[in-house]
N, C-alpha and C. Protein backbone atom coordinates (compact mmCIF):
# COMPACT_ATOMS: atom_id res chain seq x y z
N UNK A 1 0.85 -1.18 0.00
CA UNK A 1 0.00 0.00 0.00
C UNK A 1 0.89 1.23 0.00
N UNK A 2 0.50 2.36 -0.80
CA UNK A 2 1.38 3.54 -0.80
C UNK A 2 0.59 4.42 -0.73
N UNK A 3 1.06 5.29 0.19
CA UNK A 3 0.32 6.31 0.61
C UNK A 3 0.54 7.76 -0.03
N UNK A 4 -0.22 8.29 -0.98
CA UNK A 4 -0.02 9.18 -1.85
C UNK A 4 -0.70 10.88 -1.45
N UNK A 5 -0.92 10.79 -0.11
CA UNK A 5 -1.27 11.89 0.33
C UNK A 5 -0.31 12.91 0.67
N UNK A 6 0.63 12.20 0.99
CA UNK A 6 1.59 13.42 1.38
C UNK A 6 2.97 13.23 0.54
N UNK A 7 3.41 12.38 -0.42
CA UNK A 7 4.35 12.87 -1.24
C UNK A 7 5.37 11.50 -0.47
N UNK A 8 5.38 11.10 0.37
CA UNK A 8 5.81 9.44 1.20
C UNK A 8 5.26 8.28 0.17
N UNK A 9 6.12 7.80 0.18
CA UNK A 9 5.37 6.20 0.11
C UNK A 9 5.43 5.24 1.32
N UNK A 10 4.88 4.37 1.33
CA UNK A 10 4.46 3.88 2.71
C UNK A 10 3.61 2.49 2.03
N UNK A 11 4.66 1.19 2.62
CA UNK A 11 4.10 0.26 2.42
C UNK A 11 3.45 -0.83 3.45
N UNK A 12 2.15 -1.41 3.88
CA UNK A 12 1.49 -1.79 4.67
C UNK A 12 1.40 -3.69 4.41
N UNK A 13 2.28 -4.66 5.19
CA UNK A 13 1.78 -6.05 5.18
C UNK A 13 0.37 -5.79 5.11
N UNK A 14 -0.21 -7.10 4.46
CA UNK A 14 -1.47 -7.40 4.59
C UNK A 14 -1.44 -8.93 4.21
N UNK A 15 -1.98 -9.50 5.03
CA UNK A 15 -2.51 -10.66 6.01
C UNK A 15 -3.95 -11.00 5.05
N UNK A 16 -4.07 -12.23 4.55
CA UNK A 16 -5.09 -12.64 3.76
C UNK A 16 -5.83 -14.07 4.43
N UNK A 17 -6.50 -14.12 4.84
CA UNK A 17 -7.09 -15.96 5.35
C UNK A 17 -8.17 -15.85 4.66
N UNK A 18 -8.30 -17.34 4.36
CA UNK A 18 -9.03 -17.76 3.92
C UNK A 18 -10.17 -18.59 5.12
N UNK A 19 -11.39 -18.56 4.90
CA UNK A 19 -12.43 -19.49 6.13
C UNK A 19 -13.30 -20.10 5.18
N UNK A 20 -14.22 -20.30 5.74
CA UNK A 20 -15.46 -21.73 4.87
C UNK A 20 -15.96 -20.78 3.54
N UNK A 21 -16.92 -19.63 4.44
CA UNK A 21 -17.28 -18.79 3.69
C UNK A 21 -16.97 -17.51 2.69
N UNK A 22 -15.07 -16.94 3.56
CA UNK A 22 -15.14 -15.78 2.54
C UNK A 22 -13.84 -15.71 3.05
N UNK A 23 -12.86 -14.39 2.63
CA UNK A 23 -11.86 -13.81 2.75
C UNK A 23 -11.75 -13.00 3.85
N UNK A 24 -10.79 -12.79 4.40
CA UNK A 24 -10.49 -11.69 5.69
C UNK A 24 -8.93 -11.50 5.26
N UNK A 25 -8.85 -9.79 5.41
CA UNK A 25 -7.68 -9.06 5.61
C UNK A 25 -7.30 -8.13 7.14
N UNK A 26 -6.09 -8.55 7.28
CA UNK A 26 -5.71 -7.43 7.97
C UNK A 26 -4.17 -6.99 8.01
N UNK A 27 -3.67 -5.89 8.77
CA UNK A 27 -2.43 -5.59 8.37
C UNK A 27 -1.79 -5.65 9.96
N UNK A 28 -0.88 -5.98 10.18
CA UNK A 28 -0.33 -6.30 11.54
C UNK A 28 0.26 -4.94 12.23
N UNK A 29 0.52 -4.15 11.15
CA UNK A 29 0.87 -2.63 11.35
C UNK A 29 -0.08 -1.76 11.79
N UNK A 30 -1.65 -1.93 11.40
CA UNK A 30 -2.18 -0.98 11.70
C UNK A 30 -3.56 -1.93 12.46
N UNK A 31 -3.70 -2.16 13.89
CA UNK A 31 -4.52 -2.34 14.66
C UNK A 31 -5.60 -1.97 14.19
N UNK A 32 -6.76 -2.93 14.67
CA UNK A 32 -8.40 -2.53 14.46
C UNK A 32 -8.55 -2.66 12.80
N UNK A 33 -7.54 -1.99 11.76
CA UNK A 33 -7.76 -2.23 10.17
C UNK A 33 -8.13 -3.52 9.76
N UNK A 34 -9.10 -3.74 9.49
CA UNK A 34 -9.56 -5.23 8.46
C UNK A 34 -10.35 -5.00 7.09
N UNK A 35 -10.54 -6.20 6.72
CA UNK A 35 -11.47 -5.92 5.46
C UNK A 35 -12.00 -7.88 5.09
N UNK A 36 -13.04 -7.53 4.54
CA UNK A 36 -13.43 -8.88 4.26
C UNK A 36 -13.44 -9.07 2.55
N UNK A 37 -13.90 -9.97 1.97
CA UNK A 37 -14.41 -10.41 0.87
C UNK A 37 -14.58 -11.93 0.15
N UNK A 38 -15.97 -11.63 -0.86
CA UNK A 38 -16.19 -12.95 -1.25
C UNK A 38 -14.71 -13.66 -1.98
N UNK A 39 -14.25 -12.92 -2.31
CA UNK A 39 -12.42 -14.00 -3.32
C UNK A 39 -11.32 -13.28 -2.52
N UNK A 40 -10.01 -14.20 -2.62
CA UNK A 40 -8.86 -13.02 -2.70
C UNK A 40 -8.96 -11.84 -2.58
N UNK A 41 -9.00 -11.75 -4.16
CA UNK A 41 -9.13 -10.22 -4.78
C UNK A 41 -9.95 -9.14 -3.87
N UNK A 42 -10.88 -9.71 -3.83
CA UNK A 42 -12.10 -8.53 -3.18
C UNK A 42 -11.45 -8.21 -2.06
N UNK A 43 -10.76 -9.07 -0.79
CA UNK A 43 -10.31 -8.56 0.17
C UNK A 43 -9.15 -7.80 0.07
N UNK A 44 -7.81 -7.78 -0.79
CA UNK A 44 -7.19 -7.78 -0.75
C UNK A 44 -7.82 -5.49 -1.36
N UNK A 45 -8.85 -5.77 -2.40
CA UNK A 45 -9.26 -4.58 -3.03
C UNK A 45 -10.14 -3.41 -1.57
N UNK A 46 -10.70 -4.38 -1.26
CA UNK A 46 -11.27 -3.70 0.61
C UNK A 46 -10.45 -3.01 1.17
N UNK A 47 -9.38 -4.01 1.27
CA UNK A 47 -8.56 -3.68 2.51
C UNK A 47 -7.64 -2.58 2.28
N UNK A 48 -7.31 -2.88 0.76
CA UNK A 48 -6.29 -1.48 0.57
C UNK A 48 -7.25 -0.32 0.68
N UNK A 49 -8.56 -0.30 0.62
CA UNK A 49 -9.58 1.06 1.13
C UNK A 49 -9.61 1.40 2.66
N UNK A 50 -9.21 0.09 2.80
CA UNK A 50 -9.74 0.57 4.35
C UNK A 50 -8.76 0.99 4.95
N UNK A 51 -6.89 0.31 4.26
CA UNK A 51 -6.26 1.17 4.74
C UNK A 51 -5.87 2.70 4.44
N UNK A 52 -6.42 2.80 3.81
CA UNK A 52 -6.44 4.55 2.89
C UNK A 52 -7.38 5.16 3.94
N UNK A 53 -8.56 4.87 4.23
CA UNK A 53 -9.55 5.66 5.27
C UNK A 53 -8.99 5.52 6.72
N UNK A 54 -8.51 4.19 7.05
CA UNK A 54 -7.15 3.98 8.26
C UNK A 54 -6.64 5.32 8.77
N UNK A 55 -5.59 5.84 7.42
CA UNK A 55 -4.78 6.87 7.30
C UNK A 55 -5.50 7.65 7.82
N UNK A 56 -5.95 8.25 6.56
CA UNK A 56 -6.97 9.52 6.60
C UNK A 56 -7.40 10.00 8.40
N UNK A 57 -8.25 8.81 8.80
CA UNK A 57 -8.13 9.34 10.30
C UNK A 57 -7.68 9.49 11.45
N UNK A 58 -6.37 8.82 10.86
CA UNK A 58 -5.20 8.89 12.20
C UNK A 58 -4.72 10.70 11.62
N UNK A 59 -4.65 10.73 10.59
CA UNK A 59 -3.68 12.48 10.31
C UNK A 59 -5.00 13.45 10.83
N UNK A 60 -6.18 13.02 10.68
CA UNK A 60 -7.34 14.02 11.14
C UNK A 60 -7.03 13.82 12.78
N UNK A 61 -6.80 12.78 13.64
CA UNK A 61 -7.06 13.01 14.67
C UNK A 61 -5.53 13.22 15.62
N UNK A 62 -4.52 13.72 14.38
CA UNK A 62 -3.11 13.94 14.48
C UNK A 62 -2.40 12.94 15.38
């Protein structure tokens, strides 16, 4: 993940499992961040959102 808000790049592990029903992401770097989805892909496409909104409110809440 690269973080293109401030002119940094910034790259984030992300953690993929697989369960019966669906996909789960998370990143070991950034606590509480997850993301789900029906394939791979979808989680892997979540999660890089969710770590972008992640960001976003750690710099809002400085």
């Amino acid at each position: 993940m690269s973080g293109r808000d401030s002119g940094n790049s910034r790259k984030y592990l992300i953690i993929i499992e697989e369960s019966e029903t669906n996909f789960s992401a998370y990143s070991p770097d950034l606590p509480g961040c997850i993301a789900t989805g029906k394939t791979r892909q979808e989680a892997e496409e979540q999660m890089r959102e969710a770590i972008a909104f992640h960001l976003e409110g750690l710099e809002e809440d400085g």
